[in-house]
N, C-alpha and C. Protein backbone atom coordinates (compact mmCIF):
# COMPACT_ATOMS: atom_id res chain seq x y z
N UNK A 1 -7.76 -9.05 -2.32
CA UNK A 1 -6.99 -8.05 -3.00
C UNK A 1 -5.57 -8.58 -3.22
N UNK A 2 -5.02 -7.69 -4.16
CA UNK A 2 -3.74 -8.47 -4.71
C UNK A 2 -3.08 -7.16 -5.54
N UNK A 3 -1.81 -6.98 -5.00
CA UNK A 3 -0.90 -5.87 -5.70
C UNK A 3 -0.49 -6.13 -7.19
N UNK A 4 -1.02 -5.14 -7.97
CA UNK A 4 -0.78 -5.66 -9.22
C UNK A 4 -0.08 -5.78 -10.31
N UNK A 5 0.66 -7.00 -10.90
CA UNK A 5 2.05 -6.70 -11.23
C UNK A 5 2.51 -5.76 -11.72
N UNK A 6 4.14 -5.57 -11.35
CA UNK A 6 4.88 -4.53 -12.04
C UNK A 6 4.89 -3.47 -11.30
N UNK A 7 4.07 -3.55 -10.33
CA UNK A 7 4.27 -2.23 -9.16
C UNK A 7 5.05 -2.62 -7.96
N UNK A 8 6.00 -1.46 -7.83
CA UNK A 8 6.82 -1.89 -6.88
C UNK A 8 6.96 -0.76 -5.88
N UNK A 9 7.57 -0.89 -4.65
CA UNK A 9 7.66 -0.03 -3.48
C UNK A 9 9.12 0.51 -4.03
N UNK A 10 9.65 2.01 -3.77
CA UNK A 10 10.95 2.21 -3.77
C UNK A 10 10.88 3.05 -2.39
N UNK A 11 12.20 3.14 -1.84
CA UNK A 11 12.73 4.27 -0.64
C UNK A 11 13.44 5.32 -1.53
N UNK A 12 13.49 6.55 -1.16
CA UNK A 12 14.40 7.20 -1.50
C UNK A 12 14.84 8.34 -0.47
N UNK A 13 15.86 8.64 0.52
CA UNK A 13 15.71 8.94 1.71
C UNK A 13 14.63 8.35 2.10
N UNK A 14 13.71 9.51 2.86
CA UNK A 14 12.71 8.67 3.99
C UNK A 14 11.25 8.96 3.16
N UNK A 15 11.72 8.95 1.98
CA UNK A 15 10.33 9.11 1.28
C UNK A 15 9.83 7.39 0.39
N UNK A 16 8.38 7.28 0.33
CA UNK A 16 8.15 6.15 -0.19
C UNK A 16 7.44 6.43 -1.77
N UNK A 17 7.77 5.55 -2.57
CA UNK A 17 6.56 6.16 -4.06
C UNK A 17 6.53 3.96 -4.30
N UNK A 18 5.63 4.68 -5.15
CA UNK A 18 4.79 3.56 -5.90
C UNK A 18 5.36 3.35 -7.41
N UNK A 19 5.73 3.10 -8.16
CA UNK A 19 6.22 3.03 -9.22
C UNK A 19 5.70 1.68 -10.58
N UNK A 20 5.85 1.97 -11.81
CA UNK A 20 5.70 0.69 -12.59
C UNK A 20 6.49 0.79 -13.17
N UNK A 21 6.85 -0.76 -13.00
CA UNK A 21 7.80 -1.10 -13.74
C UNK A 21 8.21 -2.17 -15.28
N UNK A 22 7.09 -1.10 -15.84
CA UNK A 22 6.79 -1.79 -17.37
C UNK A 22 8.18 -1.18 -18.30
N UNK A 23 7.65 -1.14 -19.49
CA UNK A 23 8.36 -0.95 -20.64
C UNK A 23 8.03 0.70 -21.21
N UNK A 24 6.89 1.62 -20.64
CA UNK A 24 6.69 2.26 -20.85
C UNK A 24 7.05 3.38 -20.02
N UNK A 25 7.48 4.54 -20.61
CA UNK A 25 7.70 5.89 -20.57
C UNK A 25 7.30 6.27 -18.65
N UNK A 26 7.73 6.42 -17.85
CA UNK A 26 7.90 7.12 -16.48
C UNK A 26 6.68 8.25 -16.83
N UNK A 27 5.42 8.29 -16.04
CA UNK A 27 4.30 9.27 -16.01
C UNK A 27 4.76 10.09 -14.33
N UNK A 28 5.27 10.64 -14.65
CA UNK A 28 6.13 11.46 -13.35
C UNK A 28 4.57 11.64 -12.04
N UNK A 29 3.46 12.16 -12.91
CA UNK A 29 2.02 12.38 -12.56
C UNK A 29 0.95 11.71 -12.03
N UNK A 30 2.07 10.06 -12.17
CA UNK A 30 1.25 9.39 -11.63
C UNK A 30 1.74 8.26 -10.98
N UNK A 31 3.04 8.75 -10.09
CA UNK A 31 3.76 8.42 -9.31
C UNK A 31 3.09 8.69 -7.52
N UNK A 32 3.08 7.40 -6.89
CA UNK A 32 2.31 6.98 -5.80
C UNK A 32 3.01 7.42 -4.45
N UNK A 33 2.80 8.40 -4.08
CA UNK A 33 3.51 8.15 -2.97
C UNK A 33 2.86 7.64 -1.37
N UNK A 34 3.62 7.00 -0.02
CA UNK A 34 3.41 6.56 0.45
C UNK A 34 3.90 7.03 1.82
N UNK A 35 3.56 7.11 3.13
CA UNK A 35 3.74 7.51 4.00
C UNK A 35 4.56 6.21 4.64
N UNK A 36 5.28 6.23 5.87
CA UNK A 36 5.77 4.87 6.27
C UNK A 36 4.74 4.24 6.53
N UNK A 37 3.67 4.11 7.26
CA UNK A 37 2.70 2.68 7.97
C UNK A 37 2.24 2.20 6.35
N UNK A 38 1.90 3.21 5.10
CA UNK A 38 1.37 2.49 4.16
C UNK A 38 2.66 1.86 3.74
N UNK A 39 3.69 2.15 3.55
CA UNK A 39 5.01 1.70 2.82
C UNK A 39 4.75 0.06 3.64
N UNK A 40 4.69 0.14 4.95
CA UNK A 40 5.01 -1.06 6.23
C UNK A 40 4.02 -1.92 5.79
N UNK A 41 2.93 -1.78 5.62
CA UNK A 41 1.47 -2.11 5.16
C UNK A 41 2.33 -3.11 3.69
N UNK A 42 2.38 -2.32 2.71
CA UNK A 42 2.67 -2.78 1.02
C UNK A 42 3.69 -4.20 1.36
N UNK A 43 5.03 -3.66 1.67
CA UNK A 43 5.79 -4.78 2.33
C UNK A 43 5.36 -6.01 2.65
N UNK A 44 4.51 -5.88 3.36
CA UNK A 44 3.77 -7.09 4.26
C UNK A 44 2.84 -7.86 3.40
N UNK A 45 2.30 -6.64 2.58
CA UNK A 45 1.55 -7.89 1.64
C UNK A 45 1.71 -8.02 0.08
N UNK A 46 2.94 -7.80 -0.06
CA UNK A 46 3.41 -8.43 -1.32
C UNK A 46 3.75 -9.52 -1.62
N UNK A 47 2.95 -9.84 -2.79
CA UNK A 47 2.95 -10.97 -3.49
C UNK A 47 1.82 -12.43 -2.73
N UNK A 48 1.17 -11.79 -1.88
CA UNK A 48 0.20 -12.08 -1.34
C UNK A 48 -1.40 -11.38 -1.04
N UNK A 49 -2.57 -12.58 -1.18
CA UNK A 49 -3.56 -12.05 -0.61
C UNK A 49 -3.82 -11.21 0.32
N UNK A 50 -5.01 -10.43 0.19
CA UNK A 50 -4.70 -9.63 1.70
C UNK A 50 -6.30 -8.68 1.24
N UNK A 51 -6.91 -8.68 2.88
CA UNK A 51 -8.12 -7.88 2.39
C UNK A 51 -7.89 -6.59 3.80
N UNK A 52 -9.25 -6.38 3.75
CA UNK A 52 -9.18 -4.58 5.32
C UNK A 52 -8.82 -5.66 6.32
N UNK A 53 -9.25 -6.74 6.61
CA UNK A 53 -9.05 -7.76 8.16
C UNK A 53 -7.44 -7.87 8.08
N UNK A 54 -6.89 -8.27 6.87
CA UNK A 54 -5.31 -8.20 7.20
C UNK A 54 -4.39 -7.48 6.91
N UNK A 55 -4.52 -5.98 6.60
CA UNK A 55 -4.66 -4.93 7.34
C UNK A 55 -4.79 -4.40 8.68
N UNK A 56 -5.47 -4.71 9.19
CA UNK A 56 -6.13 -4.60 10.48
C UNK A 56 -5.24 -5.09 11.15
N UNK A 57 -5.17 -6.45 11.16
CA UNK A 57 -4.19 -7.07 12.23
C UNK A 57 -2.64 -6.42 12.30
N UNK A 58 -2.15 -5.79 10.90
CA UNK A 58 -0.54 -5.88 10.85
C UNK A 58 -0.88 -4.43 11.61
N UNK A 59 -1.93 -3.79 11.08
CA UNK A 59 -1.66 -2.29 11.94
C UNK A 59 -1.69 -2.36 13.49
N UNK A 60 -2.58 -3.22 13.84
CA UNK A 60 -2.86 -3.74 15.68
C UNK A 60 -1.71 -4.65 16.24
N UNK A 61 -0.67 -5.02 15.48
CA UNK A 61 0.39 -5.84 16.30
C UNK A 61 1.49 -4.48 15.81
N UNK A 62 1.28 -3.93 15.19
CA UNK A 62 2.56 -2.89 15.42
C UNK A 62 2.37 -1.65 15.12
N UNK A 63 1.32 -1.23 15.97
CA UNK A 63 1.02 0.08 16.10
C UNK A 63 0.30 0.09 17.30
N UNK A 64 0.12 0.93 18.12
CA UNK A 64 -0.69 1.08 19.34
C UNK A 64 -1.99 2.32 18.84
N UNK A 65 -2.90 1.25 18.50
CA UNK A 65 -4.11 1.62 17.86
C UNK A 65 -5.19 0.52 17.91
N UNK A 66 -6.77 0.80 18.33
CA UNK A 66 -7.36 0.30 18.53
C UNK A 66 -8.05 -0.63 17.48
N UNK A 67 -8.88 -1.55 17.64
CA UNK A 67 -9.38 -2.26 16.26
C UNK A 67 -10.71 -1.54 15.39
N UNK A 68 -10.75 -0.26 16.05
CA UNK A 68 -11.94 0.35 15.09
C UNK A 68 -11.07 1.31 14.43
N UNK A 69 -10.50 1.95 14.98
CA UNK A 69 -9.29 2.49 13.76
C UNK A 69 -8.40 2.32 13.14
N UNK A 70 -7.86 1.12 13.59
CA UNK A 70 -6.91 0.34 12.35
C UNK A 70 -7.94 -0.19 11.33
N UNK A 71 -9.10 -0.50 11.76
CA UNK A 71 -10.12 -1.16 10.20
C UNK A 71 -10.16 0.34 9.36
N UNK A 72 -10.78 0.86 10.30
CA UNK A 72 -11.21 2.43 9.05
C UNK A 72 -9.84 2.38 8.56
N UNK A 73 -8.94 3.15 9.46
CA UNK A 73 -7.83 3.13 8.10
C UNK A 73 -6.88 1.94 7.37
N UNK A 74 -7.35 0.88 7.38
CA UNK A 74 -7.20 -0.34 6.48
C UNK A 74 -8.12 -0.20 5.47
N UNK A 75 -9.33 0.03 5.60
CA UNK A 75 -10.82 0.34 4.70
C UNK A 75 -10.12 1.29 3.41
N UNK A 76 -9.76 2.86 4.32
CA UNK A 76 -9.01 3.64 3.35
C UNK A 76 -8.22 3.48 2.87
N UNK A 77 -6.96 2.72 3.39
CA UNK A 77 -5.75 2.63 2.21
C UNK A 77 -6.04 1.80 0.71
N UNK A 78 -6.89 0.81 1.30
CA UNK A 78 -7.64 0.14 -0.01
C UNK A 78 -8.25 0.56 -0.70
N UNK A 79 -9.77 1.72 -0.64
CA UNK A 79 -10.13 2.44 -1.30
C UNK A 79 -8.86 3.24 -2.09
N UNK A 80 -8.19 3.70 -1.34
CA UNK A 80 -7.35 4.55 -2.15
C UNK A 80 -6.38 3.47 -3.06
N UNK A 81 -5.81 2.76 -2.80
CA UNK A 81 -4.98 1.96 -3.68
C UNK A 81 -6.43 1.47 -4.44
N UNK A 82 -6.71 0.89 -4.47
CA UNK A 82 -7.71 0.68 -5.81
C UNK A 82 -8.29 1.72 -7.17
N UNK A 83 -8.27 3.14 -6.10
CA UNK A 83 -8.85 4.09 -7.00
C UNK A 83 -7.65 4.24 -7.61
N UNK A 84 -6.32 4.37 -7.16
CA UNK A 84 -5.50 4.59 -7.86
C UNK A 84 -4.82 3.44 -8.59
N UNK A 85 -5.37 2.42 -8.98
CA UNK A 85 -5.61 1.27 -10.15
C UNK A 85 -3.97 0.25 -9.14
N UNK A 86 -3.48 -0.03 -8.53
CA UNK A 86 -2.23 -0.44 -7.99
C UNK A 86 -2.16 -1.83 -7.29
N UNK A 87 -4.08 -1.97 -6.92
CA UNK A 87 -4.36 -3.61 -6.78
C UNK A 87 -5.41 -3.64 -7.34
N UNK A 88 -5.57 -5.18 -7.18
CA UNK A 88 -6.88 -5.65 -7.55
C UNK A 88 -7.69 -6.75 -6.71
């Protein structure tokens, strides 16, 4: 998997969104938002490869969470970033 260009992480206070940053018109509707561990997650693998296993690991060295639930929710953030078209 691979974040796909033109999408970028913003902060705004303590909130996270997903954004593109093309040439076209701001779709207010289809603006991403992100909780911190996914924000911590995006960070880590920008501009780099990255599948659920590395995932997994960044959630298990800095989170106190076991390795069957850092995969499931590594599994999900990907399902969900994919459905919502943001990697590939």
């Amino acid at each position: 998997m691979k974040i796909k260009d033109g999408f970028t992480l913003h902060q705004i206070s303590d909130e996270y969104i997903i954004m593109y940053n093309g040439t076209q018109n701001v779709d207010f509707n289809n603006i991403i938002s992100l909780n911190s561990t996914a924000a911590y997650l995006w960070k880590h693998v920008e501009g780099m490869d990255f599948n659920a296993y590395t995932l997994t690991d960044f959630l298990m060295e800095n989170y106190e969470v076991d390795s069957e639930t850092a995969k499931r929710d590594a599994e999900q953030l990907i399902k969900n970033w994919l459905e919502a078209g943001i990697i590939k």
